[in-house]
N, C-alpha and C. Protein backbone atom coordinates (compact mmCIF):
# COMPACT_ATOMS: atom_id res chain seq x y z
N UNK A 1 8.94 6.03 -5.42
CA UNK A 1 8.60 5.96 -4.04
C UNK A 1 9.45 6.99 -3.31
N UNK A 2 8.83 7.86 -2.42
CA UNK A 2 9.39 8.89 -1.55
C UNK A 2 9.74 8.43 -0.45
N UNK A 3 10.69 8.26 -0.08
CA UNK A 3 11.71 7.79 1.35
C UNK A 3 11.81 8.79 2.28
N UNK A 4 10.81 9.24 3.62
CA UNK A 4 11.33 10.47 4.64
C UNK A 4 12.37 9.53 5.57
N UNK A 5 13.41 10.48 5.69
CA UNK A 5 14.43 9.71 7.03
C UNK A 5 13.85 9.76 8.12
N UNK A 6 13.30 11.02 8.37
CA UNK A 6 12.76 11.08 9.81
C UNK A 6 11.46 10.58 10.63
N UNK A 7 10.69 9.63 9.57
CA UNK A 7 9.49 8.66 9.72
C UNK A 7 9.56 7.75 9.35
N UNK A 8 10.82 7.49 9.43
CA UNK A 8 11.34 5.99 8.85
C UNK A 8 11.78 5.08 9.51
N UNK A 9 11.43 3.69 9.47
CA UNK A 9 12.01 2.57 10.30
C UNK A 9 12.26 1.31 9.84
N UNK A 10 13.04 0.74 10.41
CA UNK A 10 13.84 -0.50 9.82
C UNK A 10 12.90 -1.60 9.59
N UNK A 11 12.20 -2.03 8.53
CA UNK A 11 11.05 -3.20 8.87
C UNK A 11 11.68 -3.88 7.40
N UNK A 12 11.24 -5.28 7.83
CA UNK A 12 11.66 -6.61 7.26
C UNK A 12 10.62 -7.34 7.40
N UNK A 13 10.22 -8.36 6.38
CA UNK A 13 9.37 -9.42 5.84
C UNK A 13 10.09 -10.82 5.51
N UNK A 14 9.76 -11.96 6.14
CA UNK A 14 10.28 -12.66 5.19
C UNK A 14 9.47 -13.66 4.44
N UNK A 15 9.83 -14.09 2.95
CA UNK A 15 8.80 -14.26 2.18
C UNK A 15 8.48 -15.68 2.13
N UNK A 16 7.23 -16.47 3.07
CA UNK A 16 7.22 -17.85 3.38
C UNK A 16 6.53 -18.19 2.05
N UNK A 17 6.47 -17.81 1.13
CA UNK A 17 5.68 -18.49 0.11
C UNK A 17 5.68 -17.46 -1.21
N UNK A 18 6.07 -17.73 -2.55
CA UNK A 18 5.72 -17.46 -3.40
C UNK A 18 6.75 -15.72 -3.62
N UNK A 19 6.47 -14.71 -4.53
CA UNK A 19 7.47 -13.94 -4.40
C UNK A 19 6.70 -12.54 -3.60
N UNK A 20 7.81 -11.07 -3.68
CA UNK A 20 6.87 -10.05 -3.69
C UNK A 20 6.79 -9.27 -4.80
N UNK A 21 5.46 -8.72 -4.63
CA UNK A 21 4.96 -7.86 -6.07
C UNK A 21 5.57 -6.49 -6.00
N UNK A 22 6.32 -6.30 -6.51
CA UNK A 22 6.47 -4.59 -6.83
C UNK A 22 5.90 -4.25 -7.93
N UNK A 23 5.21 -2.81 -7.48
CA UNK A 23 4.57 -1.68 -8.48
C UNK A 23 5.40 -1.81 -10.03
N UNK A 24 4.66 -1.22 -10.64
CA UNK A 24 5.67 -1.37 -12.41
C UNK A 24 5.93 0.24 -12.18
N UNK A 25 6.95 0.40 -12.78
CA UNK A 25 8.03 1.52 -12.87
C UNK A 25 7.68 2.47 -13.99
N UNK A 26 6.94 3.54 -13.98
CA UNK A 26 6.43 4.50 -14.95
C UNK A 26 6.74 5.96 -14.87
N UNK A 27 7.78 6.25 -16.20
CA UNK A 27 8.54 7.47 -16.35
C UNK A 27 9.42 7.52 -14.70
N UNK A 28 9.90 6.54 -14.49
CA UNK A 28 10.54 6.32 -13.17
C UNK A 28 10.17 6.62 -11.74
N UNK A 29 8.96 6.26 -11.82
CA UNK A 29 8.32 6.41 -10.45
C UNK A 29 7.20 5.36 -10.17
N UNK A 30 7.27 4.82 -9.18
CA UNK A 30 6.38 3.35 -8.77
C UNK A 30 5.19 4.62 -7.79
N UNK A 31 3.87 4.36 -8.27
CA UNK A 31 2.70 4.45 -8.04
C UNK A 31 1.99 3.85 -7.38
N UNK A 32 1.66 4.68 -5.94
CA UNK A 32 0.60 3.52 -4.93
C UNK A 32 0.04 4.68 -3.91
N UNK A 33 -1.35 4.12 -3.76
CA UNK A 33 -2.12 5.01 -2.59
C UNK A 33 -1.27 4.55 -1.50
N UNK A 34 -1.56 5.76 -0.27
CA UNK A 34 -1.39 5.31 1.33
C UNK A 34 -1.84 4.22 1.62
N UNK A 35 -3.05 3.52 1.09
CA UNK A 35 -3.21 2.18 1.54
C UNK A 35 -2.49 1.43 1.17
N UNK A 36 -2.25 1.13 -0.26
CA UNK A 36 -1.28 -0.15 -0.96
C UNK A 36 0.25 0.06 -0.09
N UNK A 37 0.49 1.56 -0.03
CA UNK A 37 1.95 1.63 0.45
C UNK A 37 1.82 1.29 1.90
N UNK A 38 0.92 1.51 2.71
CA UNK A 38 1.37 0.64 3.98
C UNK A 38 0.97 -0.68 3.81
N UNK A 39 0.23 -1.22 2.64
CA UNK A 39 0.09 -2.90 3.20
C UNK A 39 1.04 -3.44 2.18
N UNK A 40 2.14 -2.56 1.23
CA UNK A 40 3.43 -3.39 0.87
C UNK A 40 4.12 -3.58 2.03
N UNK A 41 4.12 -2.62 3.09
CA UNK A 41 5.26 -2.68 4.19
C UNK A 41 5.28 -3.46 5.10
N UNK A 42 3.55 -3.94 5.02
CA UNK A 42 3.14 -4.79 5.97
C UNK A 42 3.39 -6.67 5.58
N UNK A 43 3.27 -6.42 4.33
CA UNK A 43 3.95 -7.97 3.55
C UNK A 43 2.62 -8.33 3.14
N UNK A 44 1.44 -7.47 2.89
CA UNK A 44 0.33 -8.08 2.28
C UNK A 44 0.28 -7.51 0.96
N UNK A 45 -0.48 -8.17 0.20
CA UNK A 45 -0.86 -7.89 -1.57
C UNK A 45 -1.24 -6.99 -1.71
N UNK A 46 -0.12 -5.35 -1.83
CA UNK A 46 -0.53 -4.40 -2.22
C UNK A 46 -1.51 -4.06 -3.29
N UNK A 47 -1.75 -5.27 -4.07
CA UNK A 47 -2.53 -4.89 -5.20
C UNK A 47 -3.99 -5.47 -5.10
N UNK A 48 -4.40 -5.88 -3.73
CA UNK A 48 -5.54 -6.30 -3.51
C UNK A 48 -6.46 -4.97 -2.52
N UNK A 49 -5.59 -3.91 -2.66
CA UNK A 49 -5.83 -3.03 -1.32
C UNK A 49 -6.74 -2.16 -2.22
N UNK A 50 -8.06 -1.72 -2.10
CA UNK A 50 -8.66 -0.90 -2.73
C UNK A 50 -9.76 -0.01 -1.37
N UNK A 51 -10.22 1.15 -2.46
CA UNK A 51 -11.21 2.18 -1.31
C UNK A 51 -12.52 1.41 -1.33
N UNK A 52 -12.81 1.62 0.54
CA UNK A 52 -13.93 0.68 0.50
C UNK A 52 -15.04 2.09 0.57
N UNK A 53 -16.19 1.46 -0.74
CA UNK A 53 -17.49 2.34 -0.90
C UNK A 53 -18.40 2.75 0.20
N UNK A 54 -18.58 4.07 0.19
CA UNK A 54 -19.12 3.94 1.56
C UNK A 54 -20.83 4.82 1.12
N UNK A 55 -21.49 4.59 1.54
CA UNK A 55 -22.91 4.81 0.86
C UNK A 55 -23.01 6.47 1.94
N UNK A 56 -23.88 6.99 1.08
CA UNK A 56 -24.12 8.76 1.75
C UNK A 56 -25.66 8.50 2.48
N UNK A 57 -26.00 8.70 3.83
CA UNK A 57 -26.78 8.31 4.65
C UNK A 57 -28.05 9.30 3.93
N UNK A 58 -29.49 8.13 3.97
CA UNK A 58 -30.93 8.66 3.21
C UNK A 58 -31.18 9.75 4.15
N UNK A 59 -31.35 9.69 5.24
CA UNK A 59 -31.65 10.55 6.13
C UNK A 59 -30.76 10.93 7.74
N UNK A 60 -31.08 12.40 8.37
CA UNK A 60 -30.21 12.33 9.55
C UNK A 60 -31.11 11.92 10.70
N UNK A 61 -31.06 11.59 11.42
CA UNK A 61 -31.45 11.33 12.78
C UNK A 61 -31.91 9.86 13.03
């Protein structure tokens, strides 16, 4: 995980139920899209966070 100081801010969770999931650790680096990584920060199930399909429109107008 890449840490910028200068877009960085102090945020805290606390955990009313059950534990939190961290990423598994591969060749020493934890792996996550922009989505999973803001909804770890947010205290939701990073690992439920996926791209939502978006269909290519039949026609314009």
């Amino acid at each position: 995980m890449r840490w910028s100081w200068l877009h960085s801010g102090i945020r805290y969770k606390i955990l009313e139920q059950g534990s939190f999931a961290w990423p598994k650790v591969q060749d020493g680096t934890m792996r996550l899209s922009r989505g999973q990584y803001e909804a770890m920060f947010e205290g939701l199930d990073w690992r439920r966070v996926m791209a939502q399909r978006v269909s290519a429109p039949s026609a314009a107008g």
